[in-house]
N, C-alpha and C. Protein backbone atom coordinates (compact mmCIF):
# COMPACT_ATOMS: atom_id res chain seq x y z
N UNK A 1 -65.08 113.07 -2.97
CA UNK A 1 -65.50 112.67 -4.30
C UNK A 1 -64.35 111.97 -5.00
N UNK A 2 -64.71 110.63 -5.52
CA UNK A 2 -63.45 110.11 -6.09
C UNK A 2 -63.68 109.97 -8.05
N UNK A 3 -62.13 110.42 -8.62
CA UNK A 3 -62.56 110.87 -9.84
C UNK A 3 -63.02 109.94 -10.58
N UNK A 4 -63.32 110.53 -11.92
CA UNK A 4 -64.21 109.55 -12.81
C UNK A 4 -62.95 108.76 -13.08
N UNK A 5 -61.77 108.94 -13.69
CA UNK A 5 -60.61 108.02 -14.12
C UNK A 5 -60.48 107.03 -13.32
N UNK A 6 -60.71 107.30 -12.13
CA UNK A 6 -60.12 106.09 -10.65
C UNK A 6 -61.76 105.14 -11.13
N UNK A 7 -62.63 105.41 -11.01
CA UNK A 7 -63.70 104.97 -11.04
C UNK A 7 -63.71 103.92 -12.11
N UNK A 8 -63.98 104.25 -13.65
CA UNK A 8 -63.63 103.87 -14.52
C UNK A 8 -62.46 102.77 -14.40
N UNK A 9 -61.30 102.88 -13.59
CA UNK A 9 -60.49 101.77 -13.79
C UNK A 9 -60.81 100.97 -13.40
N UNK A 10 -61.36 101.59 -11.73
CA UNK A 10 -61.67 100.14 -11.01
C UNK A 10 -62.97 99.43 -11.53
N UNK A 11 -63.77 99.85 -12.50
CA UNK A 11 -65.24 99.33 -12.73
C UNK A 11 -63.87 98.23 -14.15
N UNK A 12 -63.09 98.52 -15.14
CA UNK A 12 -62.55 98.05 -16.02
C UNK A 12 -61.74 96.45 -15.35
N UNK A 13 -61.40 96.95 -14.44
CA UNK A 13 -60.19 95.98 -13.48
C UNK A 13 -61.24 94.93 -13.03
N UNK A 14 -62.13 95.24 -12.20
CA UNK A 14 -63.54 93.92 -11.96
C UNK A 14 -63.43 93.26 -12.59
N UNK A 15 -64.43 94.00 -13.91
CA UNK A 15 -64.76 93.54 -15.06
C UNK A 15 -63.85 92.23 -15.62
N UNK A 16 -62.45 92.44 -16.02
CA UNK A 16 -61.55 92.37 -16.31
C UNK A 16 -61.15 90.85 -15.61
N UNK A 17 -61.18 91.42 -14.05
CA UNK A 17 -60.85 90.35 -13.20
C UNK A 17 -61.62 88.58 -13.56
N UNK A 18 -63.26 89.35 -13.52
CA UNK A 18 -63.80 88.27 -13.68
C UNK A 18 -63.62 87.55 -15.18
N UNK A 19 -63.63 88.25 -15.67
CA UNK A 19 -63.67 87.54 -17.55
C UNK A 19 -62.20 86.73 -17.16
N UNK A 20 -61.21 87.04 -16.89
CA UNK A 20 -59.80 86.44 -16.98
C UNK A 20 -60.17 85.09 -15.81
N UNK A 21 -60.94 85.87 -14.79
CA UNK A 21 -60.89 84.46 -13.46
C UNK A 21 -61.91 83.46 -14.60
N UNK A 22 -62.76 83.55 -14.91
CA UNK A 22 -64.12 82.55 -16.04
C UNK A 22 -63.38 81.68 -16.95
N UNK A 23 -62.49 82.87 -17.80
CA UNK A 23 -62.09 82.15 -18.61
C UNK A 23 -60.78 80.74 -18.13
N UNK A 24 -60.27 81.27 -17.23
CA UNK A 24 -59.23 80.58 -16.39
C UNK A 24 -59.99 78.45 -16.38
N UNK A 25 -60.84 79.30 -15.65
CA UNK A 25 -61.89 77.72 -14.97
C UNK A 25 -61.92 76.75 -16.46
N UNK A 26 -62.22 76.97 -16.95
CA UNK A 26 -62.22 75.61 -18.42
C UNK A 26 -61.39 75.74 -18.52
N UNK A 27 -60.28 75.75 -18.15
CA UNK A 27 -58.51 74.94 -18.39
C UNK A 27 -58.46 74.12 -17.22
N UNK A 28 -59.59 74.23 -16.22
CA UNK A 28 -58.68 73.80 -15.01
C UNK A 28 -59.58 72.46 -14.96
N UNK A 29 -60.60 72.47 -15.31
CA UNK A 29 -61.73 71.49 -15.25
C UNK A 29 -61.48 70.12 -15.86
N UNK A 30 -61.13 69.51 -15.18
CA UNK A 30 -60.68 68.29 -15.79
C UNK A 30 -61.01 66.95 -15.06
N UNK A 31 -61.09 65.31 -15.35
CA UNK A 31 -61.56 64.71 -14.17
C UNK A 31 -60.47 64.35 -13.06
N UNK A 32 -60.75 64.03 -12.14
CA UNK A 32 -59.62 63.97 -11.30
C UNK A 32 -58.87 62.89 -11.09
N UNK A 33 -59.52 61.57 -11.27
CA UNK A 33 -59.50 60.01 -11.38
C UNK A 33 -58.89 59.77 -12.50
N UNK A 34 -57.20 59.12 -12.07
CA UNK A 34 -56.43 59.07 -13.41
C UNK A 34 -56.72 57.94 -14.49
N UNK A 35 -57.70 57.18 -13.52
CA UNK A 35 -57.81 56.48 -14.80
C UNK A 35 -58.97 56.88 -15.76
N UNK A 36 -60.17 58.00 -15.50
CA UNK A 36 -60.96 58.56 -16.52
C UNK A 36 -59.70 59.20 -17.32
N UNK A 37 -58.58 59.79 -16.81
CA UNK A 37 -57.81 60.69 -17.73
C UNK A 37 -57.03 59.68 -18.75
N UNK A 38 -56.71 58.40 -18.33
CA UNK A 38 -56.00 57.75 -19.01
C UNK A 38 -57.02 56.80 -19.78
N UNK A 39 -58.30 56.60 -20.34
CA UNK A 39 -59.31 56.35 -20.93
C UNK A 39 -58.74 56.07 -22.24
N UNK A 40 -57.94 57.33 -23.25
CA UNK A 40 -57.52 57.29 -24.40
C UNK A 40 -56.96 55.93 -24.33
N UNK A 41 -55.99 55.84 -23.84
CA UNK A 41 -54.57 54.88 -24.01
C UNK A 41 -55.51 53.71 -23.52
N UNK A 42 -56.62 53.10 -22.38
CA UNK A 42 -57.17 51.73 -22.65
C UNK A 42 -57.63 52.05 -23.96
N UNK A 43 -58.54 52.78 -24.68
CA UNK A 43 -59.37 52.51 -25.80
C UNK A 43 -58.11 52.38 -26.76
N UNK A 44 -57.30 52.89 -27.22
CA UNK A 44 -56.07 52.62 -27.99
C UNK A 44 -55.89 50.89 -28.03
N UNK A 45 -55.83 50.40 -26.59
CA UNK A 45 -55.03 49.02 -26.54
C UNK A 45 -55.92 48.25 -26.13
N UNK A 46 -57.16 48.68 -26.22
CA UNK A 46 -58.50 47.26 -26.10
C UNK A 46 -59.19 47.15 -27.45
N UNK A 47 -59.25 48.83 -28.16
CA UNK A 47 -60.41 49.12 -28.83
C UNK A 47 -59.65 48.04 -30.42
N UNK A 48 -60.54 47.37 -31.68
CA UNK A 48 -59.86 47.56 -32.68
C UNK A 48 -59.82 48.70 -33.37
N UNK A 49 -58.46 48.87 -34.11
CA UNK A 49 -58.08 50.06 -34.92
C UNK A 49 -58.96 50.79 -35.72
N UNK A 50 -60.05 49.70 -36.57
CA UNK A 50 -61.10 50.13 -37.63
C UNK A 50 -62.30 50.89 -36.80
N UNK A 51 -62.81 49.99 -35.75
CA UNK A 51 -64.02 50.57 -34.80
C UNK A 51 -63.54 51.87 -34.07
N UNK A 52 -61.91 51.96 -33.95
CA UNK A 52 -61.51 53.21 -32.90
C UNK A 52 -61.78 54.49 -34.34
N UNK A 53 -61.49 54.18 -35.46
CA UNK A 53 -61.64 55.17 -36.44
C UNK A 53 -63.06 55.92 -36.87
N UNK A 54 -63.87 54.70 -36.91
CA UNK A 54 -65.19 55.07 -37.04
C UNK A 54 -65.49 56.05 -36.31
N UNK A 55 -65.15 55.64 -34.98
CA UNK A 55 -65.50 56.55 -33.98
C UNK A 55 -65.02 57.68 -33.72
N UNK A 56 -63.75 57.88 -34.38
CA UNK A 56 -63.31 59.10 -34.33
C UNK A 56 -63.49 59.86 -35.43
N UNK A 57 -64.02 59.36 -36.23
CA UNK A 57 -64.88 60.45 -37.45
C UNK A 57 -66.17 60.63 -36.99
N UNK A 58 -67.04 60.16 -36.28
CA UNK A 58 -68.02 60.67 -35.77
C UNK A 58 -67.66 61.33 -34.68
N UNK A 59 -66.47 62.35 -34.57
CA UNK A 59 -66.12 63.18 -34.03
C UNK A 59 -66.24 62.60 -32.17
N UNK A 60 -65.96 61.47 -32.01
CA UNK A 60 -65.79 61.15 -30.56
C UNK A 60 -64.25 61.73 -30.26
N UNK A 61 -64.06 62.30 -29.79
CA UNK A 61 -62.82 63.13 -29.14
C UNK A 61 -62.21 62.43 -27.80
N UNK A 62 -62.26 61.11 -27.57
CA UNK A 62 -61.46 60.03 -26.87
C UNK A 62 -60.77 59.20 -27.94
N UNK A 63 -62.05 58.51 -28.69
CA UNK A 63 -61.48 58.02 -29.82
C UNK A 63 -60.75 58.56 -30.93
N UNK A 64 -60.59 59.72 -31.01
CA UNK A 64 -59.50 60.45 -31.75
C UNK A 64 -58.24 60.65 -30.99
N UNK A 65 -58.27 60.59 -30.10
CA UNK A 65 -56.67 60.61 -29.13
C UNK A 65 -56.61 58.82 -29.46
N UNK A 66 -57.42 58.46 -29.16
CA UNK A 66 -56.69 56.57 -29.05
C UNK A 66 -56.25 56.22 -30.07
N UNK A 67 -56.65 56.79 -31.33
CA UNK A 67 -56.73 56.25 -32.44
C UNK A 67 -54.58 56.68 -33.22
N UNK A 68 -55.11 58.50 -32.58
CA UNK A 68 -53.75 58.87 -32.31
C UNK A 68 -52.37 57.84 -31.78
N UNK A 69 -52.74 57.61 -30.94
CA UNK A 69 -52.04 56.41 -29.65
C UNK A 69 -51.65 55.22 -30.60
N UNK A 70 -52.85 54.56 -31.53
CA UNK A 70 -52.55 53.60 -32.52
C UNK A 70 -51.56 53.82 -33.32
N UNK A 71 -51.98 54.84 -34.04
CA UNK A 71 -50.94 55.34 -35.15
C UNK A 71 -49.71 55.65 -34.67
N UNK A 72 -49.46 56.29 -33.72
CA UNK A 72 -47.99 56.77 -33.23
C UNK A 72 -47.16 55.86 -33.00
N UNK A 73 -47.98 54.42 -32.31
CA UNK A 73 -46.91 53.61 -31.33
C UNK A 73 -47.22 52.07 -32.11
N UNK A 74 -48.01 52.17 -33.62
CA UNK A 74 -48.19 51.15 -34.11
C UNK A 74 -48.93 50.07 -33.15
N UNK A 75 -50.12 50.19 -32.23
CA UNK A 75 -50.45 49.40 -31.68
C UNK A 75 -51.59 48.79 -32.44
N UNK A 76 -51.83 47.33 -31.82
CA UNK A 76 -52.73 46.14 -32.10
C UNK A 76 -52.85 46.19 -33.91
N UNK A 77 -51.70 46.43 -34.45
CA UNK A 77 -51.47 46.23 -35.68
C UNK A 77 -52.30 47.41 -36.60
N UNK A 78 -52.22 48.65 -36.11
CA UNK A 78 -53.33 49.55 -36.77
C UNK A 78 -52.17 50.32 -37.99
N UNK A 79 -51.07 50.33 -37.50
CA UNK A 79 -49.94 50.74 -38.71
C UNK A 79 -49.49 52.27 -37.77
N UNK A 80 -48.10 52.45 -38.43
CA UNK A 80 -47.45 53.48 -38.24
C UNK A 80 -47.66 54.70 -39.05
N UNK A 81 -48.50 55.90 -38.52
CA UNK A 81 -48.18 57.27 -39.30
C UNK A 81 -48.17 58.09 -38.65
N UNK A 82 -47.12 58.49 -38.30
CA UNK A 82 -47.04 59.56 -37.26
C UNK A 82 -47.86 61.32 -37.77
N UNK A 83 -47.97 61.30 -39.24
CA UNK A 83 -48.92 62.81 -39.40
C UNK A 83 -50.00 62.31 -39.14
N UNK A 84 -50.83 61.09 -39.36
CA UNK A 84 -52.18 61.31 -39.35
C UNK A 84 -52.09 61.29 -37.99
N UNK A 85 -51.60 60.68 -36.96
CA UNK A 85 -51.31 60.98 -35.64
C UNK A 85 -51.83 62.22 -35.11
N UNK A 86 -50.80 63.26 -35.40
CA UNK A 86 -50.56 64.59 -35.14
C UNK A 86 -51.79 65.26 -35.29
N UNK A 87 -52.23 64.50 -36.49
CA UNK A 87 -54.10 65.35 -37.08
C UNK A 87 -54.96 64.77 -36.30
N UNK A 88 -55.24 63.74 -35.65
CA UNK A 88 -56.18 63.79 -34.63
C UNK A 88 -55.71 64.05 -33.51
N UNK A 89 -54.43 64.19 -33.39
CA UNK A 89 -54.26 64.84 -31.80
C UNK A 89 -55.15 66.45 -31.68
N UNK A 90 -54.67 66.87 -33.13
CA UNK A 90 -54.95 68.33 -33.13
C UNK A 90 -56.94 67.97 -33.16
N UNK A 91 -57.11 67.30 -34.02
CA UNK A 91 -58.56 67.19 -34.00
C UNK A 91 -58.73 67.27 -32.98
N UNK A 92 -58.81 65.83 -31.74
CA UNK A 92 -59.60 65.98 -30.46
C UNK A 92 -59.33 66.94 -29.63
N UNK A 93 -58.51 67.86 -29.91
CA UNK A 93 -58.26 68.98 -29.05
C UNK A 93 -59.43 70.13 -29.44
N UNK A 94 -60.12 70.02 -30.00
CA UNK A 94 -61.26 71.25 -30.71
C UNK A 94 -62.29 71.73 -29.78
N UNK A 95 -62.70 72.27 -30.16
CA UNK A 95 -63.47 72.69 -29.14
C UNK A 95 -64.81 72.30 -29.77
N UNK A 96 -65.91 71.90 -28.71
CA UNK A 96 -67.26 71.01 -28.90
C UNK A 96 -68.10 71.63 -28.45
N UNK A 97 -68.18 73.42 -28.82
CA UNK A 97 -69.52 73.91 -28.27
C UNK A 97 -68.89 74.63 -27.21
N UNK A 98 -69.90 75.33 -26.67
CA UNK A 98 -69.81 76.37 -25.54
C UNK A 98 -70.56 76.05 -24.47
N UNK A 99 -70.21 77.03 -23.36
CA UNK A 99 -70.55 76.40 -21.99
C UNK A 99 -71.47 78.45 -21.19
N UNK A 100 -72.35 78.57 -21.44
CA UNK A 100 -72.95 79.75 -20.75
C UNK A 100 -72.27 79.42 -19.22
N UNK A 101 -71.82 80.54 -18.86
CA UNK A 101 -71.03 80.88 -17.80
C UNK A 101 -71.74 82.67 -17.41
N UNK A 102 -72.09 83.36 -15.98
CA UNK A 102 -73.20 83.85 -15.69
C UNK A 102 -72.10 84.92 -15.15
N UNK A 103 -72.13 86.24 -15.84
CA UNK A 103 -70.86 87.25 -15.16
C UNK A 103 -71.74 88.13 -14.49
N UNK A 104 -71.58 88.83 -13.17
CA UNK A 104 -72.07 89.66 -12.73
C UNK A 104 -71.08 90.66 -12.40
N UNK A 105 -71.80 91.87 -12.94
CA UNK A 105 -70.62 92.81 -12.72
C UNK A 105 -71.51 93.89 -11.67
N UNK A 106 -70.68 94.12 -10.19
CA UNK A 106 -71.22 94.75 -8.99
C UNK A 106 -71.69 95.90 -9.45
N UNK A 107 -72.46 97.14 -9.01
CA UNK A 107 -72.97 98.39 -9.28
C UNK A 107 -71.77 99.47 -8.56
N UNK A 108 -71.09 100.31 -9.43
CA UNK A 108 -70.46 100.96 -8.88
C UNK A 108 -70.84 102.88 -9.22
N UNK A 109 -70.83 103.35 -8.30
CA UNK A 109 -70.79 105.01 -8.41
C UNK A 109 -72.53 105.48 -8.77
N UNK A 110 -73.40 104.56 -8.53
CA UNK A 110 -74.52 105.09 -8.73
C UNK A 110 -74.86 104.41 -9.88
N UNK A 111 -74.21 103.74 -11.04
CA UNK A 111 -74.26 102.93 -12.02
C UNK A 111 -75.19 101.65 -11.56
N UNK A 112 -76.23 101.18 -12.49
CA UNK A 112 -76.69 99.95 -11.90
C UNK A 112 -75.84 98.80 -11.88
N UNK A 113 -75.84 97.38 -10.92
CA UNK A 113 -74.90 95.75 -11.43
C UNK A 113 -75.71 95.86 -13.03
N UNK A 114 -74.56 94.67 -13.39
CA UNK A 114 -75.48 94.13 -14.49
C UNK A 114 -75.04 92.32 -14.55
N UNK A 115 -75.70 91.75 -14.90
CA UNK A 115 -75.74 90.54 -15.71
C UNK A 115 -75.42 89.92 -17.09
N UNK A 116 -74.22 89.61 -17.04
CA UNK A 116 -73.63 89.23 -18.54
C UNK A 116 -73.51 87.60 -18.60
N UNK A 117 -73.93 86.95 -20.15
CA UNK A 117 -73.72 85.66 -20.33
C UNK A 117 -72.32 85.69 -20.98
N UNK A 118 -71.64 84.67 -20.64
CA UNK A 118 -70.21 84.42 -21.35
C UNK A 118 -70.16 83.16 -21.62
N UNK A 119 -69.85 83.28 -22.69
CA UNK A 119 -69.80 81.61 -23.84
C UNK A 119 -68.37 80.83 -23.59
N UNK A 120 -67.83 80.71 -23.05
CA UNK A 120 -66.29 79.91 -22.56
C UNK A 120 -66.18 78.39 -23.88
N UNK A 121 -65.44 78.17 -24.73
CA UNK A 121 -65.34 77.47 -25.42
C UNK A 121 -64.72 75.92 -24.69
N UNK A 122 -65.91 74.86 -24.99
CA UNK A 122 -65.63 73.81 -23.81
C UNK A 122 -65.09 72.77 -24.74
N UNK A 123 -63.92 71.99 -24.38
CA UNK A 123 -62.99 70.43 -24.60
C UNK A 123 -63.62 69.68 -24.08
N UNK A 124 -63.41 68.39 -24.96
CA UNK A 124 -63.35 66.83 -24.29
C UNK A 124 -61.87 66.75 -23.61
N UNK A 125 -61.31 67.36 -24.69
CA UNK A 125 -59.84 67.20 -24.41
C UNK A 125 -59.34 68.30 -24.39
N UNK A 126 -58.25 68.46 -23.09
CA UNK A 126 -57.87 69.76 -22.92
C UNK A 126 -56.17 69.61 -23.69
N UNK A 127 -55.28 70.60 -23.44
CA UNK A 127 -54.23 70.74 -23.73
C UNK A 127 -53.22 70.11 -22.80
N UNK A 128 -53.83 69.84 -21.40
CA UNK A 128 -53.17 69.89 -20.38
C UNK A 128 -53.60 67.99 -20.55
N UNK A 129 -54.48 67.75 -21.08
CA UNK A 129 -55.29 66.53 -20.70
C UNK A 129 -54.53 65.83 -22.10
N UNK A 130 -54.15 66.21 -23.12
CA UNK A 130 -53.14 65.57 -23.91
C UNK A 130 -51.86 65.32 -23.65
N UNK A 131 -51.42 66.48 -22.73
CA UNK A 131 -49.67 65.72 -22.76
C UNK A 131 -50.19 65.43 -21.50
N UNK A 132 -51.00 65.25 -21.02
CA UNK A 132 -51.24 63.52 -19.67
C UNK A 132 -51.22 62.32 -20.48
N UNK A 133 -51.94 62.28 -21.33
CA UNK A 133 -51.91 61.11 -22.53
C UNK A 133 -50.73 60.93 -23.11
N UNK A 134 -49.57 61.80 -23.43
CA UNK A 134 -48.64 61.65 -24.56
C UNK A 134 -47.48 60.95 -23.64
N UNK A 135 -47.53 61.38 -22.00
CA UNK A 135 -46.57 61.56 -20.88
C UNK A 135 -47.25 59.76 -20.69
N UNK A 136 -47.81 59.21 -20.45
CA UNK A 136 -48.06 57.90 -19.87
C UNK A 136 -47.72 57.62 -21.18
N UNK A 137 -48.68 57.40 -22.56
CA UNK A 137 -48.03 56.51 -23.40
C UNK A 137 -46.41 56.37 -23.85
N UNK A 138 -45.80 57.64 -23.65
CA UNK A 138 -44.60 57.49 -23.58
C UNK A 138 -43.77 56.63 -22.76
N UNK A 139 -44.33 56.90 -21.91
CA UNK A 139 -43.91 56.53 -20.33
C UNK A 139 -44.08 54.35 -20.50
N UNK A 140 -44.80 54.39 -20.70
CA UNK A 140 -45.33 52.80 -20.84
C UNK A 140 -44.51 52.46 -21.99
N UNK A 141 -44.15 53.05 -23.39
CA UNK A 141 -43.81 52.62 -24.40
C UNK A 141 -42.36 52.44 -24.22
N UNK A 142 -41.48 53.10 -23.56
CA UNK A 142 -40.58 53.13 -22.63
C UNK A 142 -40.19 51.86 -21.50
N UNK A 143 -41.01 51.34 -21.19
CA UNK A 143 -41.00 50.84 -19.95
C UNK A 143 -40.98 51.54 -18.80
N UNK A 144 -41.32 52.12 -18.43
CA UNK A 144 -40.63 53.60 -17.57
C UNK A 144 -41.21 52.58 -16.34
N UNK A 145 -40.42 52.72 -14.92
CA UNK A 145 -40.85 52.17 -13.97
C UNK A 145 -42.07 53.24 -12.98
N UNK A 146 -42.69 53.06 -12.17
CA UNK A 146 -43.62 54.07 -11.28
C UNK A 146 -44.82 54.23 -11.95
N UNK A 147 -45.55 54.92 -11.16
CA UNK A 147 -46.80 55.67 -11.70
C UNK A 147 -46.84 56.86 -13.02
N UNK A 148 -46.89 56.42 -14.49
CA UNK A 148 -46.34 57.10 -15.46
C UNK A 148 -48.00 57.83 -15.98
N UNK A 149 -48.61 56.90 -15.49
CA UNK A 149 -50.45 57.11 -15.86
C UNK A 149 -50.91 58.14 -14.74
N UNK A 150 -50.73 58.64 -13.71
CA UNK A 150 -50.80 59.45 -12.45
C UNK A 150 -51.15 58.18 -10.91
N UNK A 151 -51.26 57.08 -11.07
CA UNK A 151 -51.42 56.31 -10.14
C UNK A 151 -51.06 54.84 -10.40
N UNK A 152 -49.92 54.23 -9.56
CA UNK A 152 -49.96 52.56 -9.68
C UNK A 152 -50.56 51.97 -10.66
N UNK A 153 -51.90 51.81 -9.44
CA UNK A 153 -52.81 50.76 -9.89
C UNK A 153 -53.39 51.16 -11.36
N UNK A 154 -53.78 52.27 -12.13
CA UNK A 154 -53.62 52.77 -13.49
C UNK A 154 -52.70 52.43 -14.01
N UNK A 155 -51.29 52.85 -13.84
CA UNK A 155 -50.24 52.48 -14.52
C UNK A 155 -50.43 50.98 -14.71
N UNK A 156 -50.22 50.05 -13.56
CA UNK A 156 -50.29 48.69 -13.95
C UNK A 156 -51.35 48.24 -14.85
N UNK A 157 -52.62 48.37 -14.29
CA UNK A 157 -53.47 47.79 -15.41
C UNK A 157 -53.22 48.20 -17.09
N UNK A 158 -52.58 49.08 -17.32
CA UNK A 158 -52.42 50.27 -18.23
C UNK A 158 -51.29 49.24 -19.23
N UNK A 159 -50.39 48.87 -18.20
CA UNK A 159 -49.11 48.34 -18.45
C UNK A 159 -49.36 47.02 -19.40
N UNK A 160 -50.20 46.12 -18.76
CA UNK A 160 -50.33 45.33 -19.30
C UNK A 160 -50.95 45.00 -20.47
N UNK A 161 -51.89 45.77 -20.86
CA UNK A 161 -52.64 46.15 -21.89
C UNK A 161 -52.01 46.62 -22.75
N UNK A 162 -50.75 47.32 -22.88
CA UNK A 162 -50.04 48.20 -23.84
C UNK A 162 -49.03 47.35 -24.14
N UNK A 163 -48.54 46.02 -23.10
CA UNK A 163 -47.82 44.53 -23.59
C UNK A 163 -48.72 44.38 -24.74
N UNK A 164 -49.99 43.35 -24.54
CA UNK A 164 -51.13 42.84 -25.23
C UNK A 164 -50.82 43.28 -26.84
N UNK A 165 -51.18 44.50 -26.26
CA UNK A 165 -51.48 45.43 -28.10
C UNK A 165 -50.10 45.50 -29.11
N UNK A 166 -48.81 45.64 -27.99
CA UNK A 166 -48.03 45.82 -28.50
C UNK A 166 -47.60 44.70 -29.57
N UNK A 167 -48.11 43.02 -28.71
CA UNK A 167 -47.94 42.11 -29.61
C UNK A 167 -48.92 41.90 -31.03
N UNK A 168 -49.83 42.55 -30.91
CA UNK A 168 -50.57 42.60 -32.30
C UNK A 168 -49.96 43.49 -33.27
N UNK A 169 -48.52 43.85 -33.03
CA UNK A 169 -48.19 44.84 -34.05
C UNK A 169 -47.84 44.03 -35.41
């Protein structure tokens, strides 16, 4: 007979396991193709400044990082402010709703399984998916030589575009 305390932990520790493994997965979920990740920084240096704003008050959370990107690095003449910057960085980082995620917790000691819904709070933009953005535009604003975007052929196309804009300052 194994005691109720041992029992109890290990039914807590599962439990436990899975909520921490669930919650884990929406940090990790991201696209894999650097140039969907580097999206912000073209819309920054194609988009104009006024249309990138619009759009980022109708809460588009790309266009609030690009718009970011404008303001920080003064591109295609949108002006320099590094707080309002900071406030849509923090904006597009918000969270846009929830994602039902399906927990099953096994039957232990004669106890029935059960079935739990878990609400995981889902990003456009992750934390991890901003300083990818902050790390290339830096990286480009810099001149930095290599893959600063996560690939070449990104970086280059990337490169040249962030010339372009830079001259509309």
């Amino acid at each position: 007979m194994i005691p109720t305390r041992l029992c109890l932990t290990r039914r807590l520790f599962v439990s436990a396991t899975l909520v921490v493994g669930l919650t884990g997965c929406s940090a990790l979920v991201t696209p894999g193709n650097p140039a969907d990740l580097a999206e912000p920084v073209r819309l920054a240096t194609m988009v104009d400044p006024a249309e990138l704003r619009v759009r980022a008050e109708q809460e588009d959370a790309r266009a609030q990082q690009a718009l970011a990107l404008v303001l920080a690095y003064n591109l295609n003449g949108g002006g320099f402010d590094p707080d309002a910057s900071t406030t849509w960085r923090v904006r597009s980082m918000r969270a846009r709703g929830t994602t039902p995620v399906t927990q099953y917790t096994a039957a232990f000691d004669g106890q029935p399984s059960r079935v739990n819904m878990i609400y995981v709070p889902r990003q456009d933009i992750t934390a991890q998916h901003d300083q990818f953005i902050a790390r290339c535009a830096a990286g480009l604003e810099a001149g930095e030589p290599g893959a600063v975007c996560g690939d070449v052929a990104t970086t280059e196309a990337l490169r040249d575009l962030w010339t372009k804009a830079q001259r509309g300052r």
